[in-house]
Protein backbone atom coordinates (compact mmCIF):
# COMPACT_ATOMS: atom_id res chain seq x y z
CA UNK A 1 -2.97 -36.80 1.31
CA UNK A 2 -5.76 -36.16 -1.12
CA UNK A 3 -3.54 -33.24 -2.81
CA UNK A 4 -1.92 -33.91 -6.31
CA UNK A 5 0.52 -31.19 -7.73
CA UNK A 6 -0.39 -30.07 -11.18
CA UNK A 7 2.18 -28.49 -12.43
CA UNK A 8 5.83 -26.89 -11.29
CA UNK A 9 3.96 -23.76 -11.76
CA UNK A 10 6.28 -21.03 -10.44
CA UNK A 11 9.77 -20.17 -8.88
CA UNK A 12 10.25 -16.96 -7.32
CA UNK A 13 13.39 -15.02 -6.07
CA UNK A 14 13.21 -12.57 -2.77
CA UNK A 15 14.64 -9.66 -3.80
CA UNK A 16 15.36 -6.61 -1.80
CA UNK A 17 15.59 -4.33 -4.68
CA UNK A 18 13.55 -5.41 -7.15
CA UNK A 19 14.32 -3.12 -9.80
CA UNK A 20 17.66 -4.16 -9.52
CA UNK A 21 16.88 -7.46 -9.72
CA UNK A 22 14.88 -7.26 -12.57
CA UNK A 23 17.22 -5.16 -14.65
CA UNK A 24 19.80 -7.94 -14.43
CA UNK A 25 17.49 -10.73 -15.20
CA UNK A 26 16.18 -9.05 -18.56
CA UNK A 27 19.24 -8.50 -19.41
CA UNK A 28 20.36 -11.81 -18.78
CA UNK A 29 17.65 -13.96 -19.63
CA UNK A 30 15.90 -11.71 -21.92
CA UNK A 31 12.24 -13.49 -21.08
CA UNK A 32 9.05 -12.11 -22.15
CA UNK A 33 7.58 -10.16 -19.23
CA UNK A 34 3.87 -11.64 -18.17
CA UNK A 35 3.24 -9.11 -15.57
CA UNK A 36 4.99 -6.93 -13.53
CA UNK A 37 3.07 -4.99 -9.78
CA UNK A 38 5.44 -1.64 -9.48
CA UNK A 39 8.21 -2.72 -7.04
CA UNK A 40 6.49 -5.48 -5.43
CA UNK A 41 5.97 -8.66 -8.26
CA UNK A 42 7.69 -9.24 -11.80
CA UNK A 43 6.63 -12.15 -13.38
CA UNK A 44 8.38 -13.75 -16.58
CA UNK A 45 7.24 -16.22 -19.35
CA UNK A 46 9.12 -19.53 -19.13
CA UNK A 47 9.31 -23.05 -20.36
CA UNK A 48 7.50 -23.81 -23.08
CA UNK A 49 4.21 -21.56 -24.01
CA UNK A 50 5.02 -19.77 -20.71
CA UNK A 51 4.27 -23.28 -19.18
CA UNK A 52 5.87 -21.99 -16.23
CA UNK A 53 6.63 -18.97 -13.89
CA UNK A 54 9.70 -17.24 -13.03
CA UNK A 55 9.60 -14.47 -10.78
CA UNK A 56 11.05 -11.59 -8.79
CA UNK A 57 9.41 -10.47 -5.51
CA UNK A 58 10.18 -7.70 -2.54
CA UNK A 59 9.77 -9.09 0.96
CA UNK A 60 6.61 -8.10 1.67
CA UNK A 61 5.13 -10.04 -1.46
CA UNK A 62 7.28 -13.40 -0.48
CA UNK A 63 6.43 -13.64 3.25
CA UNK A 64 7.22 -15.82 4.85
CA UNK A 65 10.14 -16.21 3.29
CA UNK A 66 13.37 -14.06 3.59
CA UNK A 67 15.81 -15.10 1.09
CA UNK A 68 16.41 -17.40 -1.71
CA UNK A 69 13.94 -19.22 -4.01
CA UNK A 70 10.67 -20.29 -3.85
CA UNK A 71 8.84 -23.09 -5.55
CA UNK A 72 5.31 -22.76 -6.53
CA UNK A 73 3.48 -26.04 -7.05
CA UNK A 74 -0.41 -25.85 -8.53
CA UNK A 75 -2.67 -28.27 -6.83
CA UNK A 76 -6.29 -28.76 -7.79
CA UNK A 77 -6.67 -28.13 -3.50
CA UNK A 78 -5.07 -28.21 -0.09
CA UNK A 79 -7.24 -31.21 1.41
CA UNK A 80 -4.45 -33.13 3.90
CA UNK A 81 -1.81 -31.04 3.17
CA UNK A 82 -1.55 -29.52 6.62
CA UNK A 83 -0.92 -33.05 8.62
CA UNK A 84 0.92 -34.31 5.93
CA UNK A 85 3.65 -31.67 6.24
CA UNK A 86 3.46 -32.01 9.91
CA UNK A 87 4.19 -36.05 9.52
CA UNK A 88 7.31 -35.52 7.25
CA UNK A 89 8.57 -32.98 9.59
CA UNK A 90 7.59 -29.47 8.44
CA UNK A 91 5.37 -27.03 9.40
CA UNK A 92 2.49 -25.08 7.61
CA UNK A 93 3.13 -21.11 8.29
CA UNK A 94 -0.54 -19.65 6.50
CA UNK A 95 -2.88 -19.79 3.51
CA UNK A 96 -2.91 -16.64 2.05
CA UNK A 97 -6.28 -15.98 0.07
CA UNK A 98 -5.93 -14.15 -3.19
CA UNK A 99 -9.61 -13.40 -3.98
CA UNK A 100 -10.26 -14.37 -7.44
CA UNK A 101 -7.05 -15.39 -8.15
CA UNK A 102 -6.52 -18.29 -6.20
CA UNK A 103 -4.85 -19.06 -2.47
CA UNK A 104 -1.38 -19.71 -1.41
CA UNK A 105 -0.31 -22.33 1.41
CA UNK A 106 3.34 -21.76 2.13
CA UNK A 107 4.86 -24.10 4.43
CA UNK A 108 8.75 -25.30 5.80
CA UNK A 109 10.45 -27.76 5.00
CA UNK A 110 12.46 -29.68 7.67
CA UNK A 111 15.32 -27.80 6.61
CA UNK A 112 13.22 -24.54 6.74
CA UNK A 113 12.92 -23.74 3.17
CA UNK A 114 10.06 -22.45 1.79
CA UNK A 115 7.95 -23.94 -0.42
CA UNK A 116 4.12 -22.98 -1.47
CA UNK A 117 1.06 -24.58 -2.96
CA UNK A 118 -1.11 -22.74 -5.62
CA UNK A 119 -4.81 -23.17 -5.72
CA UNK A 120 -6.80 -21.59 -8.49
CA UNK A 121 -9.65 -19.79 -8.04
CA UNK A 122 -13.49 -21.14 -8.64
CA UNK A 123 -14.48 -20.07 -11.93
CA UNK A 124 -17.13 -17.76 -11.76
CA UNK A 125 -20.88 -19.65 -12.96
């Protein structure tokens, strides 16, 4: 596999009421908020310099997953990634293209957990 993770760049919850969800944590946690989409996405400062994400999302925003966390890892790209997974057992479900943002591979692990790889965007020439 030609893919080399970056960074631990995010970990998301799947949150049926997100609201709720985020009350508690800024309460709790009291993180600096680095960007929040309504109801669907809240996304939190954490580690050091806001080195990494910690997030809240509704289930439409964390298919394919259902429950529980998520961990984000940034890769410079996806080359490999798909038979790899599928030698150690797991299965890629879907890239999910973000536009100028970046893409999202999310794939199971033999246990069925779901983990995803970030891939940043092209910068514009």
């Amino acid at each position: 596999m030609n893919t080399q993770v970056k960074k631990l760049q995010n970990v998301y919850l799947v949150a049926r009421d997100v609201a709720a969800q985020s009350a508690f944590y800024d309460a709790v946690l009291g993180l600096p908020l680095k960007f929040r989409d309504g109801e669907r996405w809240v996304q939190y400062q954490a580690g050091e310099a806001g080195s990494t994400g910690f997030s809240i999302a509704c289930l439409d925003e964390a298919k394919p997953a259902e429950s529980g966390a998520v961990l984000v890892f940034e890769v410079e790209n996806f080359d490999g990634v798909e038979a790899s997974v599928a030698a150690a057992g797991g299965e890629v479900t879907g890239i999910r293209d973000m536009g100028s943002h970046g893409a999202v591979l999310s794939m199971r692990d033999p246990d069925g957990n779901i983990v995803q790889m970030f891939r940043r965007a092209p910068k514009a020439a």
